[in-house]
C-alpha atoms as a PDB file:
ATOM      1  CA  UNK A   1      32.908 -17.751  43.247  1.00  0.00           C
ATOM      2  CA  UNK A   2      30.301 -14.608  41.841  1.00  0.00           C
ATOM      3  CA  UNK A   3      28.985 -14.012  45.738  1.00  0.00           C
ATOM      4  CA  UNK A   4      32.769 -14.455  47.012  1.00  0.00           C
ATOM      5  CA  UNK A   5      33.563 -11.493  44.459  1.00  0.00           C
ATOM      6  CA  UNK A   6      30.349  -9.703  45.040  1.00  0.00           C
ATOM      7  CA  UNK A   7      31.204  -9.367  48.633  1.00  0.00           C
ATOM      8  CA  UNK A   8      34.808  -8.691  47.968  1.00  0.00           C
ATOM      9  CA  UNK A   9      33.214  -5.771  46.176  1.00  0.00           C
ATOM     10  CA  UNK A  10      31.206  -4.646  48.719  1.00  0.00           C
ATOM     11  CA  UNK A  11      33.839  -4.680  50.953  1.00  0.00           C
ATOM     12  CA  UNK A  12      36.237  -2.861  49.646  1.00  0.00           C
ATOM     13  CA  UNK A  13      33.016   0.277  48.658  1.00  0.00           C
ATOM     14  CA  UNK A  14      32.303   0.191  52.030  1.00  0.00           C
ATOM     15  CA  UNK A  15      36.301   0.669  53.598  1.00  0.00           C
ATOM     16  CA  UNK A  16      36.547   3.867  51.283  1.00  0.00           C
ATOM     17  CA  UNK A  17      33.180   5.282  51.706  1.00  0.00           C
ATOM     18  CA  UNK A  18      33.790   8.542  52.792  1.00  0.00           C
ATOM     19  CA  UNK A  19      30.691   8.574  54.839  1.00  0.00           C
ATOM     20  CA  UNK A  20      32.194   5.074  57.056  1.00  0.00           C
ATOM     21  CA  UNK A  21      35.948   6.794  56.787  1.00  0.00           C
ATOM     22  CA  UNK A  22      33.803   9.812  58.541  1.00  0.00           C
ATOM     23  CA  UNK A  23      31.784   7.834  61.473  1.00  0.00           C
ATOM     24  CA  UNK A  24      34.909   6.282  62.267  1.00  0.00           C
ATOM     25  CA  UNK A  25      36.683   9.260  62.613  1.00  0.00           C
ATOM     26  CA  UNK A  26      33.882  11.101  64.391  1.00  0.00           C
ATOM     27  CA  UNK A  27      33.203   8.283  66.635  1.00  0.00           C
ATOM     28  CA  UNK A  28      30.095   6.933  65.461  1.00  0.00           C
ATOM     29  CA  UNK A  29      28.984   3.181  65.069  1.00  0.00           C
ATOM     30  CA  UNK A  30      27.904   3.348  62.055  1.00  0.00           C
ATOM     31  CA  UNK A  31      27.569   5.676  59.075  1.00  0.00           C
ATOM     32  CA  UNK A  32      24.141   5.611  59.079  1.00  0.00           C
ATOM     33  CA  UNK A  33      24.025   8.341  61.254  1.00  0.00           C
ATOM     34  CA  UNK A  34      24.955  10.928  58.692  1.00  0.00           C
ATOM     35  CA  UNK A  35      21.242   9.957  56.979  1.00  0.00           C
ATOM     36  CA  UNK A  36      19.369  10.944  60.099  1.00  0.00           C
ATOM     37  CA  UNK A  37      21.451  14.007  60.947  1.00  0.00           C
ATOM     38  CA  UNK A  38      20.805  15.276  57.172  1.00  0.00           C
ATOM     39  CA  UNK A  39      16.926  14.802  57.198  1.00  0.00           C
ATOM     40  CA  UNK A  40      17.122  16.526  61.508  1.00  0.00           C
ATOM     41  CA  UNK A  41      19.248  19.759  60.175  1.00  0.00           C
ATOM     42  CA  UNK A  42      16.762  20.132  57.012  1.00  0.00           C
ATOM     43  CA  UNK A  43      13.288  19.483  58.325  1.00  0.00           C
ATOM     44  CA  UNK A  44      14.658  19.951  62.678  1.00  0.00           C
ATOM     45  CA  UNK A  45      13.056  16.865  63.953  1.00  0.00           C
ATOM     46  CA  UNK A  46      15.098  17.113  67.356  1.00  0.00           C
ATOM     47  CA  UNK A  47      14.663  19.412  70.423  1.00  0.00           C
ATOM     48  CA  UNK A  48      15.794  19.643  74.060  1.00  0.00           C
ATOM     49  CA  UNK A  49      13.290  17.895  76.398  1.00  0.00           C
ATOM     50  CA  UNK A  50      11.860  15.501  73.616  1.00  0.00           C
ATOM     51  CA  UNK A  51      10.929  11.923  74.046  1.00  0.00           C
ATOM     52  CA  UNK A  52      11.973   9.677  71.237  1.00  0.00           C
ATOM     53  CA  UNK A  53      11.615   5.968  70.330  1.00  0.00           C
ATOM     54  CA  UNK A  54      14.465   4.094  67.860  1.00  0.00           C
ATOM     55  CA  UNK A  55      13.074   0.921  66.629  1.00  0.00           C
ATOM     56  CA  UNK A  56      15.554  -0.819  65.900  1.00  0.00           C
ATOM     57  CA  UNK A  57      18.677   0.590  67.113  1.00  0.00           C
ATOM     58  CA  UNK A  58      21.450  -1.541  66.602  1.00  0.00           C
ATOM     59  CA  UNK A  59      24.293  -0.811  66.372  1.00  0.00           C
ATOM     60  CA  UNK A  60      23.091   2.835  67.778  1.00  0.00           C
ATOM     61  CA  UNK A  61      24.187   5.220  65.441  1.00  0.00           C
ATOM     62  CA  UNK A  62      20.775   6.853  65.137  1.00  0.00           C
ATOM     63  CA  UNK A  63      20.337   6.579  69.360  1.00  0.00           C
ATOM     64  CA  UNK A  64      23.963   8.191  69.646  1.00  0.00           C
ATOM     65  CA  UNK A  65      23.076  11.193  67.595  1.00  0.00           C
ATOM     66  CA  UNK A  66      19.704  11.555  69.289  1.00  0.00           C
ATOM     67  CA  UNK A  67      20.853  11.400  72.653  1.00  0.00           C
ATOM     68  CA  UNK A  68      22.970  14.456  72.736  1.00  0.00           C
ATOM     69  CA  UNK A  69      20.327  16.265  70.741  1.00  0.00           C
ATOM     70  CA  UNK A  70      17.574  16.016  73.409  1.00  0.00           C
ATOM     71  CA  UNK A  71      19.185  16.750  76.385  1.00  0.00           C
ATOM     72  CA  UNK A  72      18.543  18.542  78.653  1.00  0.00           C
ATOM     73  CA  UNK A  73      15.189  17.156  79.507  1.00  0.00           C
ATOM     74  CA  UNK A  74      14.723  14.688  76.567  1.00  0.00           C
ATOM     75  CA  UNK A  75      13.941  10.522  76.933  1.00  0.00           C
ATOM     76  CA  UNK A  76      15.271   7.885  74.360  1.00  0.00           C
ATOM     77  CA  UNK A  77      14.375   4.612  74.296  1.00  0.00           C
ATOM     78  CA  UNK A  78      16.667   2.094  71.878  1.00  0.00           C
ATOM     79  CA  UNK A  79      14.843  -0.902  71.072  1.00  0.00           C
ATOM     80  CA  UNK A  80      15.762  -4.182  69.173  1.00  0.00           C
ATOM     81  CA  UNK A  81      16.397  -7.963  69.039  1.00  0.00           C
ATOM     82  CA  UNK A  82      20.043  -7.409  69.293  1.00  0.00           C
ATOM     83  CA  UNK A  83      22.378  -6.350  71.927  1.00  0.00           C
ATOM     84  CA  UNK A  84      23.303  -2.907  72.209  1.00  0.00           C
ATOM     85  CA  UNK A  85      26.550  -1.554  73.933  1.00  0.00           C
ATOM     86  CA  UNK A  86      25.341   0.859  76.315  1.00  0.00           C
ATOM     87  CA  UNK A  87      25.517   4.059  75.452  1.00  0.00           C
ATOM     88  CA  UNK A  88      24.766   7.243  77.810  1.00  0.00           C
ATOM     89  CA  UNK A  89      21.259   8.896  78.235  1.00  0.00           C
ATOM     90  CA  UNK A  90      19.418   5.777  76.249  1.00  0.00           C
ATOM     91  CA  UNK A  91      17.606   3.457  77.726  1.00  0.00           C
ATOM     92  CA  UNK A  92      18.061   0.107  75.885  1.00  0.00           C
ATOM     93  CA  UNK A  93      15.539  -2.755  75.692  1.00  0.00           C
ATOM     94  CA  UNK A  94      16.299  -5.650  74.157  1.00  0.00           C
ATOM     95  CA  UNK A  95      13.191  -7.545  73.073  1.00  0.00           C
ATOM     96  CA  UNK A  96      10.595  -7.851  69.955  1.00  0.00           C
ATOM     97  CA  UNK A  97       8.790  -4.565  70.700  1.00  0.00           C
ATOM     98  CA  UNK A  98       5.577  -6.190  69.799  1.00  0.00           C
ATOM     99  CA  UNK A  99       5.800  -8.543  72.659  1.00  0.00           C
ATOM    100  CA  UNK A 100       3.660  -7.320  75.818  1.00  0.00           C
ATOM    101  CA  UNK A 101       6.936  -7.793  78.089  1.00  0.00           C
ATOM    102  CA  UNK A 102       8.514  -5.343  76.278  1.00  0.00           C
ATOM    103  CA  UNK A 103       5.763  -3.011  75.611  1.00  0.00           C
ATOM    104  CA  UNK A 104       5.308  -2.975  79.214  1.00  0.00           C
ATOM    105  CA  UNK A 105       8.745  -2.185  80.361  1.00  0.00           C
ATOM    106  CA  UNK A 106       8.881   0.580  77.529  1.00  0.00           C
ATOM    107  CA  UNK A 107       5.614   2.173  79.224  1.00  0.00           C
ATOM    108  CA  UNK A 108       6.766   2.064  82.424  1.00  0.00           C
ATOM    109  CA  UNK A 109       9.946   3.797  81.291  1.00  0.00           C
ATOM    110  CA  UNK A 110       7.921   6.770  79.747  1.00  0.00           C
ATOM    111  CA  UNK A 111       6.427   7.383  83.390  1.00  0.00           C
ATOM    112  CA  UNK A 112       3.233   8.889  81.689  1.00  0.00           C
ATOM    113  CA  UNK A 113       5.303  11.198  79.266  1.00  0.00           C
ATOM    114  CA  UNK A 114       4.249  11.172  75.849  1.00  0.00           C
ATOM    115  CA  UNK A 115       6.506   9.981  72.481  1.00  0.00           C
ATOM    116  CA  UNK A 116       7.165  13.084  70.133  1.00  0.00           C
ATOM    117  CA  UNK A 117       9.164  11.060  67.861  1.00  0.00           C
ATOM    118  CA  UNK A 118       9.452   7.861  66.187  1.00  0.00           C
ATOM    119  CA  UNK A 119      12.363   6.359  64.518  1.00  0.00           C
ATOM    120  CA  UNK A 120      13.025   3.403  62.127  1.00  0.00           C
ATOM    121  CA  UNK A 121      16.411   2.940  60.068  1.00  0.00           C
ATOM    122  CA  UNK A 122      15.403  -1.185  60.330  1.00  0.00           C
ATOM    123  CA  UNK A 123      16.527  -3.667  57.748  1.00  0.00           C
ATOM    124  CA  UNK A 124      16.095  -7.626  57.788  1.00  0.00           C
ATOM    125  CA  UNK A 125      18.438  -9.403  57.010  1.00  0.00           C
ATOM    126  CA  UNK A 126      18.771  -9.690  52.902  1.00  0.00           C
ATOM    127  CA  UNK A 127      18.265 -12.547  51.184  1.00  0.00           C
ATOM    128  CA  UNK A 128      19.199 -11.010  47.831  1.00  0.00           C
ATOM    129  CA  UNK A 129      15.656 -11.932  46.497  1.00  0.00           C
ATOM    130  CA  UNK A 130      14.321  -8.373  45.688  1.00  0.00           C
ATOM    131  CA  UNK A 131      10.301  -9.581  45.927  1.00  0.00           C
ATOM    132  CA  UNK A 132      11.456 -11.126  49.137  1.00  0.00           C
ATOM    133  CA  UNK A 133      13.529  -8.133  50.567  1.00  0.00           C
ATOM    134  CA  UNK A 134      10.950  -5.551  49.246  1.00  0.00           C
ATOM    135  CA  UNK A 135       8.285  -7.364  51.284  1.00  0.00           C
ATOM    136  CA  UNK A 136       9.815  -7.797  54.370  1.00  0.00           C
ATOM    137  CA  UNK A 137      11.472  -3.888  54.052  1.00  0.00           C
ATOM    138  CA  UNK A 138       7.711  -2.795  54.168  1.00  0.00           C
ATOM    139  CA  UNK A 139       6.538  -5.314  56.872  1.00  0.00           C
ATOM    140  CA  UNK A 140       9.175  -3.501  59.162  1.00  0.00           C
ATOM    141  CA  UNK A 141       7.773  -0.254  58.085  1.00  0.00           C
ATOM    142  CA  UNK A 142       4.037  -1.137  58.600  1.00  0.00           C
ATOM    143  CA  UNK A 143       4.795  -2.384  62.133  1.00  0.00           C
ATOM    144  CA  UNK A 144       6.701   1.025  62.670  1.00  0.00           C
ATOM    145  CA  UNK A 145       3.491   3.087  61.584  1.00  0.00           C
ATOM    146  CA  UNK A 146       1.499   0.105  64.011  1.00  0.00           C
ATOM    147  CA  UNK A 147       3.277   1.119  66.828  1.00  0.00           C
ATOM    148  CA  UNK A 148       3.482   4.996  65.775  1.00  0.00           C
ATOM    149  CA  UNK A 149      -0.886   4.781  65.386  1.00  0.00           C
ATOM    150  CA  UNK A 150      -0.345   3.494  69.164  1.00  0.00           C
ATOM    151  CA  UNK A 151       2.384   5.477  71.228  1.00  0.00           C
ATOM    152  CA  UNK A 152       2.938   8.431  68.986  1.00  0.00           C
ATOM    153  CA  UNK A 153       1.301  11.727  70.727  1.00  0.00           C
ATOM    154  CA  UNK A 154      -1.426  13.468  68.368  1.00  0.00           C
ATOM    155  CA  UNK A 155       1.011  16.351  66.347  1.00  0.00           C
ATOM    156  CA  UNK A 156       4.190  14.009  67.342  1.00  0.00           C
ATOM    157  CA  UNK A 157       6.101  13.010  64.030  1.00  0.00           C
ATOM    158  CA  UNK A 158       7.593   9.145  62.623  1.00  0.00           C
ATOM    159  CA  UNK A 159      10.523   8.793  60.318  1.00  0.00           C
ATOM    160  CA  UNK A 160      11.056   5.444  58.604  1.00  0.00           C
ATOM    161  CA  UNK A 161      13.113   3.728  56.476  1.00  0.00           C
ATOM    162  CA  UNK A 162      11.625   2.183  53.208  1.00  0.00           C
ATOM    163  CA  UNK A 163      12.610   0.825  49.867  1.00  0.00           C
ATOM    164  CA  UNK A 164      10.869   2.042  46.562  1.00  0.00           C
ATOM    165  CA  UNK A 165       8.891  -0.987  45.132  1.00  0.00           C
ATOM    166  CA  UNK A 166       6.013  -3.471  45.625  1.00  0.00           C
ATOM    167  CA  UNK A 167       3.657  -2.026  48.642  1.00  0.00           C
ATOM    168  CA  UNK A 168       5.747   1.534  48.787  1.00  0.00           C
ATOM    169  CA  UNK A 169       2.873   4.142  48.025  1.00  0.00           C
ATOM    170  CA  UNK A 170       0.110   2.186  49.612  1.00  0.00           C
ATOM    171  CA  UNK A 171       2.095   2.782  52.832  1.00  0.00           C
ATOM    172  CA  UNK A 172       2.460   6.082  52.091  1.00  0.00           C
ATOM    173  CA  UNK A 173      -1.625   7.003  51.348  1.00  0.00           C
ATOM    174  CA  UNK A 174      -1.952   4.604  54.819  1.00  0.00           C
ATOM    175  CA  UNK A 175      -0.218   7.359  56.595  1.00  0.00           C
ATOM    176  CA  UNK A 176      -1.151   9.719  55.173  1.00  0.00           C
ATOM    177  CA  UNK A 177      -4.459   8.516  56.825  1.00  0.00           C
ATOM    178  CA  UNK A 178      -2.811   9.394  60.061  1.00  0.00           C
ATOM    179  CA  UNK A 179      -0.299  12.278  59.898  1.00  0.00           C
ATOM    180  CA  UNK A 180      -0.914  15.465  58.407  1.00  0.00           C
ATOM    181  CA  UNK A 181       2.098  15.506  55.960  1.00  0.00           C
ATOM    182  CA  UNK A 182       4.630  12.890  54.025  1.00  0.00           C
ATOM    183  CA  UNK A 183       7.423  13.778  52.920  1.00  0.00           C
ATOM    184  CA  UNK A 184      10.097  11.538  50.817  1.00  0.00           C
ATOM    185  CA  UNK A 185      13.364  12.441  51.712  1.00  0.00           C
ATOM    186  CA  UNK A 186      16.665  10.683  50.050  1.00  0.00           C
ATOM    187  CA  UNK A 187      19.686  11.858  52.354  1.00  0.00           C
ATOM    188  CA  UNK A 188      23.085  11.998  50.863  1.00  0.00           C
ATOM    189  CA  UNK A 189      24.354   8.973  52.677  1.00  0.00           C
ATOM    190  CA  UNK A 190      21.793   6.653  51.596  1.00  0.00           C
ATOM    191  CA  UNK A 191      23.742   4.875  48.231  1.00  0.00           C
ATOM    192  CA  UNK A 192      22.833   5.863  44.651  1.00  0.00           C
ATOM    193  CA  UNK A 193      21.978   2.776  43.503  1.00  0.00           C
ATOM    194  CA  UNK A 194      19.803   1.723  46.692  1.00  0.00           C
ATOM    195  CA  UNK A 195      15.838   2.062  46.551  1.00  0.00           C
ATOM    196  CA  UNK A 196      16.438   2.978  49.978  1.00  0.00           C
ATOM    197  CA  UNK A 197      14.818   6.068  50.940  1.00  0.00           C
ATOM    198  CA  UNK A 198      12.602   7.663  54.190  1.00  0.00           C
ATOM    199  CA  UNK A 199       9.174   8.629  55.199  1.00  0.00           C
ATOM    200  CA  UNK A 200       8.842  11.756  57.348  1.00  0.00           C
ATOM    201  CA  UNK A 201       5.604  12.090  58.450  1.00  0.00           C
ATOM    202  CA  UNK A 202       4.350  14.969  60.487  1.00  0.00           C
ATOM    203  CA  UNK A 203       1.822  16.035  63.006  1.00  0.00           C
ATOM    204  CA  UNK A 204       0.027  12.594  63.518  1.00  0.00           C
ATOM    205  CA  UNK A 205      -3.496  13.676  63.535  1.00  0.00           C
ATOM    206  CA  UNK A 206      -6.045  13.489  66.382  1.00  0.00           C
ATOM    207  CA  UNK A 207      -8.214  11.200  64.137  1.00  0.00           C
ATOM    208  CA  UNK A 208      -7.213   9.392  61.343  1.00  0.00           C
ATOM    209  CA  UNK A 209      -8.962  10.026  58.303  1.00  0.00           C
ATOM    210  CA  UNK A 210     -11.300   7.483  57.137  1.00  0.00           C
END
């Protein structure tokens, strides 16, 4: 009866959000993208001609707003487990982008152009154990700065989505190993009450430091 009420709850936050009320109206898939288009107008992540990665895409918010941002000229590639409906100038794969498959198809795609920018707004899925959530939040960031140490051009930038808690600022002195500045940013759209917040880290250096 408590999680029937609980979601009824969340439910009826989430219809008069003003931030879902907005995406709707604006066209967007999700209002998520008013997070990422906060953090680009403050700190301008995006520019015509870029080449950007979204981890974890779905529903494609964050590739929608990204897309018209880096054209003319730019490359964005959408990846995730789920199924995305396309969605004009991204190029979707649907895969676990630690598989070699999709690695492969993701390098061919770049045909020898290097990534500027990587995104993350992933999630699992909650179990509504915090220790367990917090944990598997960071493992999803850790495999984003992974594949950032990998594709990520030296001076190209990452911005990731993290919760405050258990393993937070060790990730954050691990890349600060490897980009030249963090920054903690809290966008209006992420919820009060979440410990959600984002990593912006800048000019990924040459050499980590040891």
């Amino acid at each position: 009866m408590k999680k029937h009420k609980t979601k009824k709850a969340w439910m009826q936050e989430h219809v008069s959000d003003p931030f879902v009320q907005r995406a709707k109206a604006e066209g967007w898939r999700s209002r998520a993208v008013f997070k990422l288009q906060e953090i680009d107008e403050k700190d301008r992540l995006l520019k015509p001609g870029m080449v950007v990665v979204d981890l974890g895409a779905a529903p494609g918010s964050w590739s929608q707003y990204v897309s018209r941002r880096i054209q003319p000229g730019g490359l964005l590639f959408a990846l995730d487990l789920l199924p995305i409906e396309p969605l004009a100038g991204v190029d979707f794969i649907q895969g676990d982008f630690r598989e070699e498959a999709v690695l492969q198809r993701f390098e061919d795609g770049l045909g020898g152009r290097a990534v500027d920018l990587v995104l993350s707004d992933m999630a699992p899925n909650m179990s509504g154990v915090s220790l367990v959530d917090q944990a598997r939040v960071m493992d999803l960031a850790e495999l984003t700065l992974d594949f950032a140490r990998v594709h990520l051009k030296p001076g190209g930038d990452m911005l990731v989505k993290v919760f405050q808690g258990s393993g937070y600022m060790a990730l954050r002195e691990d890349m600060r190993k490897w980009f030249e500045v963090v920054q903690v940013r809290k966008p209006e759209a992420s919820r009060d009450r979440s410990a959600e917040n984002f990593l912006l880290a800048r000019r990924k250096r040459l050499i980590p430091l040891s």
